[in-house]
Each structure stands twice: as structure tokens, then as C-alpha cells.
C-alpha atoms as a PDB file:
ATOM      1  CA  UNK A   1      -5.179 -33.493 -23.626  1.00  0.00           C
ATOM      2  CA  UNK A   2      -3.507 -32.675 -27.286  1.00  0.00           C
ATOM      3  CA  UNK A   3      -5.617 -33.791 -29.641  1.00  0.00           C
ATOM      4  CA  UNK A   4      -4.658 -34.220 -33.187  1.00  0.00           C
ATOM      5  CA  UNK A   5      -5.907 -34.418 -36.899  1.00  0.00           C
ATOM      6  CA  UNK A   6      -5.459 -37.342 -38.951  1.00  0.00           C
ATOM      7  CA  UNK A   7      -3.206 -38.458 -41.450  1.00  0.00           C
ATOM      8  CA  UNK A   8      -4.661 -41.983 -42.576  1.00  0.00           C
ATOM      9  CA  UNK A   9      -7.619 -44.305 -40.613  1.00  0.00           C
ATOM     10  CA  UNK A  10      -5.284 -47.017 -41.192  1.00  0.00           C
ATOM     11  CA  UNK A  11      -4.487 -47.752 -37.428  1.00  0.00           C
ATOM     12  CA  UNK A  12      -8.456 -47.470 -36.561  1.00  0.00           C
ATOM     13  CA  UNK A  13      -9.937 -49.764 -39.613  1.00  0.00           C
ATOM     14  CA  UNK A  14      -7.641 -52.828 -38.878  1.00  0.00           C
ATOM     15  CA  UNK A  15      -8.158 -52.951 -35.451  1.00  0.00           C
ATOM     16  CA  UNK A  16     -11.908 -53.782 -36.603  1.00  0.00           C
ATOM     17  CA  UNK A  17     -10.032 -56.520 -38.619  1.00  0.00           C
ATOM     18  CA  UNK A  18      -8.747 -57.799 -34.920  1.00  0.00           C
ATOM     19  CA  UNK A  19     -12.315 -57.302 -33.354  1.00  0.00           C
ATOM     20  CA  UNK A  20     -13.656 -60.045 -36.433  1.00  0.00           C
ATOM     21  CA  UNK A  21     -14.597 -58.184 -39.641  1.00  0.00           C
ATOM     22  CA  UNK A  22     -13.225 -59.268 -42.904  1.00  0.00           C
ATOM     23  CA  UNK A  23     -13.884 -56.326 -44.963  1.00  0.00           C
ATOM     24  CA  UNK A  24     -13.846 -52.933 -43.840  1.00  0.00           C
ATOM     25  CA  UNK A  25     -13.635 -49.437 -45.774  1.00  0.00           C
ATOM     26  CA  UNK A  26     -13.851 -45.635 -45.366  1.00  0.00           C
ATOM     27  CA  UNK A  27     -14.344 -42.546 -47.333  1.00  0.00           C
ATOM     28  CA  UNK A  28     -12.528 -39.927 -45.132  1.00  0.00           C
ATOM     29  CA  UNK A  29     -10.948 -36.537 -44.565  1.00  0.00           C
ATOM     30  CA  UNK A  30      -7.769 -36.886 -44.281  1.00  0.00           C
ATOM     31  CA  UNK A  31      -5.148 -34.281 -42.982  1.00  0.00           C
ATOM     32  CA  UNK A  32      -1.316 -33.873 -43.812  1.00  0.00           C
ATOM     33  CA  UNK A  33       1.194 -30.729 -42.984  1.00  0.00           C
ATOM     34  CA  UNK A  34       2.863 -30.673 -46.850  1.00  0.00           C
ATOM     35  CA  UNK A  35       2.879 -28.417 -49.105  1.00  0.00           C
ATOM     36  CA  UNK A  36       0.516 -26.790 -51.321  1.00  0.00           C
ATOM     37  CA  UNK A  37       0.936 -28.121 -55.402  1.00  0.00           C
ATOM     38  CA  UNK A  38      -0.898 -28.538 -58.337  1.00  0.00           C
ATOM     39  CA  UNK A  39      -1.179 -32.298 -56.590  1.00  0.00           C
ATOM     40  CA  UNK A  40      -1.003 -31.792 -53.216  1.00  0.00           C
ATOM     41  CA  UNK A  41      -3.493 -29.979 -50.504  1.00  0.00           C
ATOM     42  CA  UNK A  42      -3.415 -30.255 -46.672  1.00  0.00           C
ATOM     43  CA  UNK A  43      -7.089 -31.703 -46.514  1.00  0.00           C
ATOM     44  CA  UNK A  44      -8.147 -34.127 -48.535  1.00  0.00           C
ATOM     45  CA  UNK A  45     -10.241 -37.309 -49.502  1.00  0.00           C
ATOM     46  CA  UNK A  46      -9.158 -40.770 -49.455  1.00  0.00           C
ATOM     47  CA  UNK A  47     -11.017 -44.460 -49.482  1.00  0.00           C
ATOM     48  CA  UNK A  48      -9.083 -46.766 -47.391  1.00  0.00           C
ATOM     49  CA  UNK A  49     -10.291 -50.708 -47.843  1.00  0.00           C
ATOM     50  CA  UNK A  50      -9.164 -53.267 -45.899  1.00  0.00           C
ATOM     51  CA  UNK A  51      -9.351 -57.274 -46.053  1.00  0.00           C
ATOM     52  CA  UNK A  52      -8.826 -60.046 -44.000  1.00  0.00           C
ATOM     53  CA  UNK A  53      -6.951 -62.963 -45.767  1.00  0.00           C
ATOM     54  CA  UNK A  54      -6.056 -60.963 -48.635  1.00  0.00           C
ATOM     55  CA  UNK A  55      -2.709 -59.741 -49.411  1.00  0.00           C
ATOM     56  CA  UNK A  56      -0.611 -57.264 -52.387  1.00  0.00           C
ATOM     57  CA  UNK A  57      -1.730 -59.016 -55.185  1.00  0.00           C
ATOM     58  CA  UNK A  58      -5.569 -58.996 -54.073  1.00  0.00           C
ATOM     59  CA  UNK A  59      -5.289 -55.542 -53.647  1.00  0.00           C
ATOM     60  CA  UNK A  60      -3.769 -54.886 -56.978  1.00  0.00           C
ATOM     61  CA  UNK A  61      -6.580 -56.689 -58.313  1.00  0.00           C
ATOM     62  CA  UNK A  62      -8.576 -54.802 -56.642  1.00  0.00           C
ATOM     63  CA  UNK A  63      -8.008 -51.366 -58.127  1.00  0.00           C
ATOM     64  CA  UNK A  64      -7.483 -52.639 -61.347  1.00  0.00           C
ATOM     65  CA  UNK A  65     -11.202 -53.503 -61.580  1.00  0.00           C
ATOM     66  CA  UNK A  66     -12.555 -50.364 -59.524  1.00  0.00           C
ATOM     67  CA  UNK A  67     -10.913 -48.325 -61.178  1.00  0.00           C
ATOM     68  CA  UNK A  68     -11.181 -49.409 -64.463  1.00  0.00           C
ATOM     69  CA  UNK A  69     -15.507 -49.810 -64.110  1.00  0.00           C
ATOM     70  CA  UNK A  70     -15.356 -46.157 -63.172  1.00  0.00           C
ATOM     71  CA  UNK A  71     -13.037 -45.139 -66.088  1.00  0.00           C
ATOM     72  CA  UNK A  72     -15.861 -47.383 -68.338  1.00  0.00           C
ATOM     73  CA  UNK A  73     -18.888 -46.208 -66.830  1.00  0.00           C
ATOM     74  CA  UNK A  74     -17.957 -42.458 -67.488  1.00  0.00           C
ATOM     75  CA  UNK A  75     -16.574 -42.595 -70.225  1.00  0.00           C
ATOM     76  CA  UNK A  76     -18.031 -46.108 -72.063  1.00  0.00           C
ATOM     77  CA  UNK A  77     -14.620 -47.290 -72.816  1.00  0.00           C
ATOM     78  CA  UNK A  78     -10.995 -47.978 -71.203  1.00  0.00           C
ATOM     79  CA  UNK A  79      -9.387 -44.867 -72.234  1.00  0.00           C
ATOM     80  CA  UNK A  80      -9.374 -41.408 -71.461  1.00  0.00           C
ATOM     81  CA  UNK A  81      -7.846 -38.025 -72.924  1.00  0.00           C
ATOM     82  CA  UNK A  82      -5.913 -35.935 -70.229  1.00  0.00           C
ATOM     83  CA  UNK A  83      -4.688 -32.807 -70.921  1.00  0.00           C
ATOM     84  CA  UNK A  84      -4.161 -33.627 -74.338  1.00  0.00           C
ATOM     85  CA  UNK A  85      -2.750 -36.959 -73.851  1.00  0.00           C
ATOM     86  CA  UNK A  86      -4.494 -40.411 -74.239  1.00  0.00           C
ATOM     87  CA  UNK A  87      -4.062 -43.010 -71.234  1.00  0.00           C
ATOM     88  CA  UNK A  88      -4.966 -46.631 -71.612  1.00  0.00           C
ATOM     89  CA  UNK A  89      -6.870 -48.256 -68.452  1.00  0.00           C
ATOM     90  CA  UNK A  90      -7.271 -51.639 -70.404  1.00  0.00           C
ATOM     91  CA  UNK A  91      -5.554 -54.571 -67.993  1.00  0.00           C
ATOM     92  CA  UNK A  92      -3.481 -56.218 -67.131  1.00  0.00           C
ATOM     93  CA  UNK A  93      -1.678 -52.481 -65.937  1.00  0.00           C
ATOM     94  CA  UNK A  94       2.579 -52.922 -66.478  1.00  0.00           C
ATOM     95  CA  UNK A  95       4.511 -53.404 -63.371  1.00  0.00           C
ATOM     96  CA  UNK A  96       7.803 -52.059 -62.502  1.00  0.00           C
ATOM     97  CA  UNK A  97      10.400 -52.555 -59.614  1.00  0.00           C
ATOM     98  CA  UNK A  98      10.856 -49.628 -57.242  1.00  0.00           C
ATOM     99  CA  UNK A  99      14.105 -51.763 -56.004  1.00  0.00           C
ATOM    100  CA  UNK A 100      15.396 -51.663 -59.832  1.00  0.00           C
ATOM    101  CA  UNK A 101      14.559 -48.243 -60.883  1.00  0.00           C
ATOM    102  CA  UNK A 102      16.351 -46.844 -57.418  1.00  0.00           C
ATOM    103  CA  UNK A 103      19.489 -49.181 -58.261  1.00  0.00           C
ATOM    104  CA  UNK A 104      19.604 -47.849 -61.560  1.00  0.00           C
ATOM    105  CA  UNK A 105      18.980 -44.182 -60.739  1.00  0.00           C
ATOM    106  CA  UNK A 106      20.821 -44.060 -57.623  1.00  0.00           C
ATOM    107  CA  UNK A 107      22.821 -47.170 -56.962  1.00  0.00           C
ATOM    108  CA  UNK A 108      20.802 -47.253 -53.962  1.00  0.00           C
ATOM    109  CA  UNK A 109      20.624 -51.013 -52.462  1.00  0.00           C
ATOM    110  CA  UNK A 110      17.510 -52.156 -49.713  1.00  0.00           C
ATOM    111  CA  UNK A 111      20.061 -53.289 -47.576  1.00  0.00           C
ATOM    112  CA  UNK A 112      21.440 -49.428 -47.141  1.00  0.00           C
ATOM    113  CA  UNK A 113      21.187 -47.640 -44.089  1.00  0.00           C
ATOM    114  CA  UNK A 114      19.940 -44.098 -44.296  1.00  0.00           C
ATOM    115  CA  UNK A 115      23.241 -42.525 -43.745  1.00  0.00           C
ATOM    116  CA  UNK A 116      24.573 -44.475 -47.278  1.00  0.00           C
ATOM    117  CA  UNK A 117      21.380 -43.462 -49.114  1.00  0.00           C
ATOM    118  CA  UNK A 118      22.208 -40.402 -48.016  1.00  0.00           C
ATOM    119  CA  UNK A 119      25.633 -40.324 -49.413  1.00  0.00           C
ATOM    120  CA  UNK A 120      24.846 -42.156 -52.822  1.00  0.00           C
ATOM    121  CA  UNK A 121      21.996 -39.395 -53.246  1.00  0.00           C
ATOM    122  CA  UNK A 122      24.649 -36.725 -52.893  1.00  0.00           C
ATOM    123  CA  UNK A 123      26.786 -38.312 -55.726  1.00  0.00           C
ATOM    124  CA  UNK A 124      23.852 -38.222 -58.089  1.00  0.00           C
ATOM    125  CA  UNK A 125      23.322 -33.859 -56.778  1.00  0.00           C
ATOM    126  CA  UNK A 126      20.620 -34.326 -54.487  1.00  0.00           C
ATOM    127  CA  UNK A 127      20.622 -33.158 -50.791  1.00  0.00           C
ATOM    128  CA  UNK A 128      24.027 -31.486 -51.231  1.00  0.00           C
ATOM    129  CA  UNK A 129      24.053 -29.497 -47.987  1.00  0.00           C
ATOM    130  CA  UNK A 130      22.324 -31.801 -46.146  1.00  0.00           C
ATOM    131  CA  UNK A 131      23.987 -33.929 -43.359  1.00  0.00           C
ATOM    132  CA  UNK A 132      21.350 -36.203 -41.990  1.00  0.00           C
ATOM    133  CA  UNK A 133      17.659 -37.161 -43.147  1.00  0.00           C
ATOM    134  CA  UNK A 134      15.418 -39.271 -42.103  1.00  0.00           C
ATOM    135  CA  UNK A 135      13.751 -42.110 -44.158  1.00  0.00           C
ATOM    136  CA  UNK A 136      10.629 -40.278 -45.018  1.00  0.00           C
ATOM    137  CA  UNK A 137      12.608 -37.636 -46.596  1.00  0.00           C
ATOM    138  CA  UNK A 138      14.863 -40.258 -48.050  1.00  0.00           C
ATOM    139  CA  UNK A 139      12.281 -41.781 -49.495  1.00  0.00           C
ATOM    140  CA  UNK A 140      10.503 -38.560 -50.856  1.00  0.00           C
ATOM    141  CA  UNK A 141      13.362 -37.420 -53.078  1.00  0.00           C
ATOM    142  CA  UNK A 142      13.521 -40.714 -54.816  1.00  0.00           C
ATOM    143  CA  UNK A 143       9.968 -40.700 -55.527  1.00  0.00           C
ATOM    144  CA  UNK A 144       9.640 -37.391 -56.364  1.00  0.00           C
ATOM    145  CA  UNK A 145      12.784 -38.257 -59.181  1.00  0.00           C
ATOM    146  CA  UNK A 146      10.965 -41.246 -60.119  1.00  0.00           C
ATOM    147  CA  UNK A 147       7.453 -39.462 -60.995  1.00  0.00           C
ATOM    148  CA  UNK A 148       9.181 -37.190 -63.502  1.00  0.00           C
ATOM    149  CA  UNK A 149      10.051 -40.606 -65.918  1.00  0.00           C
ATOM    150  CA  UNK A 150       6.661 -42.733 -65.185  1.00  0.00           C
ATOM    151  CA  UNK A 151       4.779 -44.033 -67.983  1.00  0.00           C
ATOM    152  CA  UNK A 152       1.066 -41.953 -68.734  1.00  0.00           C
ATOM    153  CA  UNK A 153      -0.923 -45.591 -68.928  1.00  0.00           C
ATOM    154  CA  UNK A 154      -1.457 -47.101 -65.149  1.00  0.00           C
ATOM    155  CA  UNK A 155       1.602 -48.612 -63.532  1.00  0.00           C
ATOM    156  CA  UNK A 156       2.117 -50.888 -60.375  1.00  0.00           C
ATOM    157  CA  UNK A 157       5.387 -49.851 -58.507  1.00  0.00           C
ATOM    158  CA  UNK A 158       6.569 -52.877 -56.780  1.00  0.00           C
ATOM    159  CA  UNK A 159       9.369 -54.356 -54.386  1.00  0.00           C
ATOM    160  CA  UNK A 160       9.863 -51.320 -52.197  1.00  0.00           C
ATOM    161  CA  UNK A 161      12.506 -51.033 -49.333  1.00  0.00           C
ATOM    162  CA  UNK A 162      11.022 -52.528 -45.953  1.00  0.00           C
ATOM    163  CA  UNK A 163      12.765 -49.831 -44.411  1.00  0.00           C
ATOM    164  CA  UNK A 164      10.675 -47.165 -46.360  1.00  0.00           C
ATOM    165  CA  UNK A 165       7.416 -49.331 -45.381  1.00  0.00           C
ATOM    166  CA  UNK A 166       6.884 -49.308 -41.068  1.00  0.00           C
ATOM    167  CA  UNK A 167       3.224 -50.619 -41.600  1.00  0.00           C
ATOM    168  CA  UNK A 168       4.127 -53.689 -44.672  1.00  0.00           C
ATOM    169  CA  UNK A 169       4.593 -57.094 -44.442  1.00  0.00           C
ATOM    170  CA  UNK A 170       7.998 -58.309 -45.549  1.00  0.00           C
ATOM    171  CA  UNK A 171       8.583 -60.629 -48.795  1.00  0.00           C
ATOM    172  CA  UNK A 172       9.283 -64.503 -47.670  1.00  0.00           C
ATOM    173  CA  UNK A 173      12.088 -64.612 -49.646  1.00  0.00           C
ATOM    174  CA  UNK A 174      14.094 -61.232 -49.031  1.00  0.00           C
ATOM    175  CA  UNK A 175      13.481 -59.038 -45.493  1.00  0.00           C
ATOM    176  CA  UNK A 176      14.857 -55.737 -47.223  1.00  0.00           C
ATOM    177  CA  UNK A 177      11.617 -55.862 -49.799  1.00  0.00           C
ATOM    178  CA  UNK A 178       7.776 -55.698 -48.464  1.00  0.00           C
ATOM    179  CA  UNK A 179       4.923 -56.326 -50.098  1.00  0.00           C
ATOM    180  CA  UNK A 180       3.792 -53.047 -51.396  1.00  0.00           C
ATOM    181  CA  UNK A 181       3.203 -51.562 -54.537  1.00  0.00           C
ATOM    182  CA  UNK A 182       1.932 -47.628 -55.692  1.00  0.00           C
ATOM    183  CA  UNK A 183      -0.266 -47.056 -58.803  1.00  0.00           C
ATOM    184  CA  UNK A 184       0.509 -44.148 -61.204  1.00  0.00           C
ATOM    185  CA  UNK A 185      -1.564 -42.936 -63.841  1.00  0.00           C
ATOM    186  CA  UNK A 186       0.348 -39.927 -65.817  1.00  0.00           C
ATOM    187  CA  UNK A 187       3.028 -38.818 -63.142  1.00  0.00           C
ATOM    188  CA  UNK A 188       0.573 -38.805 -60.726  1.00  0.00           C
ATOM    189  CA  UNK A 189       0.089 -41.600 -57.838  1.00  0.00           C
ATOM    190  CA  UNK A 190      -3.534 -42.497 -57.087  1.00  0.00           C
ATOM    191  CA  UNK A 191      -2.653 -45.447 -54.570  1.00  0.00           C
ATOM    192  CA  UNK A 192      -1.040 -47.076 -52.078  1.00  0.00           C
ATOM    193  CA  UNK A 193      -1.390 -50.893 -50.768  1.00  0.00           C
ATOM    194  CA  UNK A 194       0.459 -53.373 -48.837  1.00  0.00           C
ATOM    195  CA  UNK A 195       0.134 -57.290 -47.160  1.00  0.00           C
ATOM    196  CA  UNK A 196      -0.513 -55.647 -43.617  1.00  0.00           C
ATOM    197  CA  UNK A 197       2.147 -56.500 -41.118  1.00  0.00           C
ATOM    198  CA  UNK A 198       0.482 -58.374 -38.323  1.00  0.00           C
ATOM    199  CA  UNK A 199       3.523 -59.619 -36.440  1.00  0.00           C
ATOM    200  CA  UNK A 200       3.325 -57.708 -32.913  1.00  0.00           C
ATOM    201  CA  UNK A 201       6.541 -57.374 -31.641  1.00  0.00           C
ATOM    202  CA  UNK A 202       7.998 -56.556 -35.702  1.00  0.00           C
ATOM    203  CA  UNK A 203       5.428 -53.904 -35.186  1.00  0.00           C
ATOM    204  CA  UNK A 204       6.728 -52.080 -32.219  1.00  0.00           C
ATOM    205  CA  UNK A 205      10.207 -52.814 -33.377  1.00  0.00           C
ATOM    206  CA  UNK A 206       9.524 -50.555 -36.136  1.00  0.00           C
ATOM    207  CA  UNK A 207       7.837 -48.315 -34.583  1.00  0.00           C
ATOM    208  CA  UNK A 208      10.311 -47.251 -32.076  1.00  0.00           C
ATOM    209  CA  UNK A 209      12.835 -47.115 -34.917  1.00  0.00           C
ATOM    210  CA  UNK A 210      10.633 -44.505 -36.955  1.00  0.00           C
ATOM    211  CA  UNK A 211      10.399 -42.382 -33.462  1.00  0.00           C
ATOM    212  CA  UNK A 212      14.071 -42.062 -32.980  1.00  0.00           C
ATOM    213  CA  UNK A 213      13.596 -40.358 -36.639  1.00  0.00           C
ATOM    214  CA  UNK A 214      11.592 -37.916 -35.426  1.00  0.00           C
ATOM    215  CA  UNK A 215      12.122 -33.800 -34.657  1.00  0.00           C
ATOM    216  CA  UNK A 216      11.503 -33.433 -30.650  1.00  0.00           C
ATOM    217  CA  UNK A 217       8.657 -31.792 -31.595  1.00  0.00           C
ATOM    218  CA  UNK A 218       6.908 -34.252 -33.608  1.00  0.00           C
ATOM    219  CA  UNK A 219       7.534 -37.650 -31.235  1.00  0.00           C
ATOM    220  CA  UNK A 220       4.063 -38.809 -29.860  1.00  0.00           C
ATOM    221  CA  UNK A 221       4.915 -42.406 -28.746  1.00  0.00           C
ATOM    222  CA  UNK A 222       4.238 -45.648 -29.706  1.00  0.00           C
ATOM    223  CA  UNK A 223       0.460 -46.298 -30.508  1.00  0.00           C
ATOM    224  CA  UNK A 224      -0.008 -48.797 -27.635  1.00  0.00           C
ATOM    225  CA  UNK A 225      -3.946 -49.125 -28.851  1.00  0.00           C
ATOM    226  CA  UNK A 226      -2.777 -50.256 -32.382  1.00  0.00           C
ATOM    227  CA  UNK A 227       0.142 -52.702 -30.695  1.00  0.00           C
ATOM    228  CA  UNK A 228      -1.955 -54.065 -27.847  1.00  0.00           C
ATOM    229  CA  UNK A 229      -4.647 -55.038 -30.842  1.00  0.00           C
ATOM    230  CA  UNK A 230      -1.958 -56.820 -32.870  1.00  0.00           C
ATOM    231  CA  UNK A 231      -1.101 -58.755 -29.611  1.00  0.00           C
ATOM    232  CA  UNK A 232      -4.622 -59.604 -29.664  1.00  0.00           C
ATOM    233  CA  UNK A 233      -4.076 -61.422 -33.443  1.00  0.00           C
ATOM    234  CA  UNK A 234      -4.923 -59.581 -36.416  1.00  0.00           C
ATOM    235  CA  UNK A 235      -5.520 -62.180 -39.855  1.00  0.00           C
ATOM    236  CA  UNK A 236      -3.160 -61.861 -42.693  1.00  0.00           C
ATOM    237  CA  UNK A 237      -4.927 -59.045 -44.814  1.00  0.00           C
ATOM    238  CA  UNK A 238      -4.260 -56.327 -47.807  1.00  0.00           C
ATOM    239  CA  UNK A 239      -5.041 -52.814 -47.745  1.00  0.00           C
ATOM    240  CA  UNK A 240      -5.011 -49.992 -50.171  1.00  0.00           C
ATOM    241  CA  UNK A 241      -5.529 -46.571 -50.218  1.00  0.00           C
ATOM    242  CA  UNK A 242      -6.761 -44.519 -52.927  1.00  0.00           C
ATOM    243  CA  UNK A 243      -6.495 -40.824 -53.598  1.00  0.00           C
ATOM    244  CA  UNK A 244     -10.103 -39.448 -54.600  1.00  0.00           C
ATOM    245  CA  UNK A 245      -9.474 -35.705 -55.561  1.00  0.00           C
ATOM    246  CA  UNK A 246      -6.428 -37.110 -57.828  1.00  0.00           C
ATOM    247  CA  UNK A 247      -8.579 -39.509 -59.178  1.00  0.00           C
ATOM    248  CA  UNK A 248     -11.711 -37.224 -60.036  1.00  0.00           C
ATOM    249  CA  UNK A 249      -8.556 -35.213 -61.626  1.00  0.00           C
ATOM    250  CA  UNK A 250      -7.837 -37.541 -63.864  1.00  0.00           C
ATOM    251  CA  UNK A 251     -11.076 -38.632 -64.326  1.00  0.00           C
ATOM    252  CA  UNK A 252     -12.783 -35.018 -65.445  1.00  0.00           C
ATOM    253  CA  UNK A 253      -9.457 -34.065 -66.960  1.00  0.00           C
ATOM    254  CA  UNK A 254      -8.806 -30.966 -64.461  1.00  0.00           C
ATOM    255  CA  UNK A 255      -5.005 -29.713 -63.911  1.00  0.00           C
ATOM    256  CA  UNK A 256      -4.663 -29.106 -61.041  1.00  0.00           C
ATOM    257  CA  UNK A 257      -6.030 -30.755 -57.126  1.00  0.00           C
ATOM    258  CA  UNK A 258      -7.957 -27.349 -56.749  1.00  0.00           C
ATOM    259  CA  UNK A 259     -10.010 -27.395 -59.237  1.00  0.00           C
ATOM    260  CA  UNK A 260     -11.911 -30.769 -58.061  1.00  0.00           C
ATOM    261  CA  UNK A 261     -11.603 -29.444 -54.035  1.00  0.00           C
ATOM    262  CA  UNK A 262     -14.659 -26.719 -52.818  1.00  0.00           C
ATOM    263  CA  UNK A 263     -12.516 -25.396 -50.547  1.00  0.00           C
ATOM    264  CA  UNK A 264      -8.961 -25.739 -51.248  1.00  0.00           C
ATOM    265  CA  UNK A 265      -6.111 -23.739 -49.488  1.00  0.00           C
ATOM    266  CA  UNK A 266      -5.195 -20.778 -51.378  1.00  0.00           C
ATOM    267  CA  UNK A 267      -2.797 -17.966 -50.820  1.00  0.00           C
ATOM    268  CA  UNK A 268      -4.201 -14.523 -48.879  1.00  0.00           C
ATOM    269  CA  UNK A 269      -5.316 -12.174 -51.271  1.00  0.00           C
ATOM    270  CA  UNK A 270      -2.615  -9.262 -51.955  1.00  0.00           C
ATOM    271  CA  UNK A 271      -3.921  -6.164 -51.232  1.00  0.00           C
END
């Protein structure tokens, strides 16, 4: 049997949403083959919270308050310094469109395929010698160009592509934008929350679409436990996932993810 670490909970926590509880959270390991930044390790901590009849919104109210009563109760006000620089935590945070900050950057449209994103990011000199990625990739370039210009006080990134988002609800009014948003505090994003998608068969839809992305190497199959749950009715719900290390990083003013992580993953020793 290949067993595997894991990237997220998500899958697990809302099937308890299926089996009848309305709240659920975790503090967890999590595990993800990237690279190795100032931002970035391989291992690392995350609380994921999820809730039955909640949706984006209730989850951006959510972190607004949690984070701001930890921001308050260690440092007795709404603002911190970091690295030199002072960032505001007083609400309501600013919002921004992720679907008007890609149109404007890239003239990139949520109706595009991958294979037009492709070719508009190539105009603007990214991905020159590259003839095919999928949307993962896609979708890191833009955010990784997008990071560079955020604002230092706490922002909501909203209105992202559905086809960037397997696991989000769509909006009512337009299929090509879920319900998502990111939070970014000074370049750096701290979370990640959605209105779950509960609709079964959108579900595997999706799903199989995201496999035919895949390298050989890397295809595991639908998750038939996670789609034969859905079947089963999960509630409308929101969940959101915070980084912890890049929090405490912000939080104790440290520059880079190492320095808040015992055992982070360093480069041999030259000898």
C-alpha cells in the first residue's frame, strides 16, 4: 500500500461536517514538496476551521477578529512594527479583486482556458520557454507577481477564478468567480478560505479535470471517500485556513519562516 503525507486535512474535517458536526477545527502538520524560502518550508503548521451554514464572508469575519485579539493581546493595541515597518490590524481590513488586479496586470479574463493564460502571460515576459502549464502553476506566477505590489496593512483578496479553486463554491451570479478570498499582511499570505463546494457530481467533475493536469507520476485518483461523503449531503459551510509559523512571523517580528520553526530544513553543511 503507498502511503502518503499530507498536504491539507481539508478532505478529512468536512466529512465530519457530513457525519453532523457544525464546527470542526485542527492544529496540524502539514506537508508540501516546494521549495525552501524565507516563507516557505516543506513541514509546517496550519489551523484549519470549518463551519456548517457559514460561508466567505463568515469566514472573513472570522479571522478578522482572531487575528486581530491575538495582535491586541500581545501587543495591547492593533498595530505592530515589522521589520521596521508599522502595519495596522484595526478593521474593517481593505478588500481587493484578484479578477481585477489579474485583468489589469495580465489581461487575463476567468473565462480563459489555460492555454490563453498561458499565452497572455508570455506577452507580459513570463513563462517564455514554456509550452504548456497546468493551472496550479498558472496560478502561482500570478500570485507570486501579485505579492510583490500588496499593501503592508491586512488585505482580503477576493473574486478568484473558479478554475484556480477545485474545492470552492461558485458565485450565484458569475460561474467563472468562487467564493474565496486570501489574507495578506506585508507581502506575505497568512490565509486561505472559501464557501465549500458541496455539490457532488461538480465535485468529481472537477476533480477529474485537475487529474488530467497531472505528471504520470503524481495522478492518485479521484478521492472516492471525500465524493461518496458529498453524495451523502454535506451543509453549505465556510472554511479557512491559516498559516501559523507565518503568523508567529509576523507576530514576533522574525524574517524569515526558520527562525519561528525548531527544526526547519536547512542545507548540508559544506565541508
Amino acid at each position: 500500500m503507498d502511503l502518503y503525507l499530507r498536504i491539507a486535512p481539508e478532505l478529512y474535517l468536512k466529512q465530519l461536517l457530513v457525519a453532523g458536526m457544525d464546527r470542526v477545527y485542527e492544529i496540524n502538520r502539514s506537508f508540501r514538496n516546494e521549495g525552501v524560502s524565507t516563507r516557505h518550508n516543506p513541514e509546517f503548521t496550519m489551523l484549519e476551521v470549518y463551519q456548517a451554514y457559514s460561508d466567505c464572508e463568515g469566514m472573513m469575519n472570522l479571522s478578522e477578529n482572531l487575528i486581530l485579539s491575538l495582535v491586541e493581546g500581545l501587543h495591547g493595541k492593533p498595530i505592530i512594527n515589522y521589520q521596521g515597518k508599522e502595519i495596522d490590524f484595526t478593521p474593517p481590513w481593505k478588500r481587493v479583486s484578484f479578477a481585477q488586479l489579474v485583468k489589469e496586470k495580465f489581461d487575463i479574463l476567468p473565462s480563459d482556458d489555460e492555454s490563453v493564460m498561458l499565452e497572455k502571460l508570455k506577452l507580459k515576459g513570463f513563462a517564455k520557454e514554456v509550452n504548456r502549464l497546468s493551472r496550479t502553476q498558472i496560478a502561482k506566477i500570478i500570485e507570486e507577481v501579485l505579492e510583490e505590489g500588496m499593501s503592508l496593512n491586512p488585505t482580503f483578496v477576493t473574486d478568484y477564478f473558479t478554475s484556480l479553486c477545485p474545492l470552492a463554491k461558485s458565485r450565484a451570479d458569475n460561474n467563472f468567480i468562487s467564493e474565496r478570498f486570501e489574507l495578506y499582511v506585508a507581502g506575505l499570505e497568512i490565509g486561505n478560505a472559501y464557501s465549500e463546494l458541496n455539490d457532488p457530481l461538480e465535485q468529481r467533475r472537477r476533480f477529474e479535470e485537475e487529474i488530467k493536469e497531472l505528471a504520470p507520476e503524481e495522478k492518485k485518483g479521484v478521492d472516492e471517500d471525500y465524493c461518496l461523503a458529498l453524495e451523502h449531503g454535506m451543509p453549505p459551510a465556510g472554511g479557512l485556513g491559516i498559516g501559523i509559523d507565518r503568523l508567529v512571523m509576523l507576530l514576533t517580528d522574525q524574517p524569515s519562516i526558520r527562525e519561528v520553526i525548531l527544526f526547519p530544513l536547512l542545507r548540508p553543511e559544506q565541508k
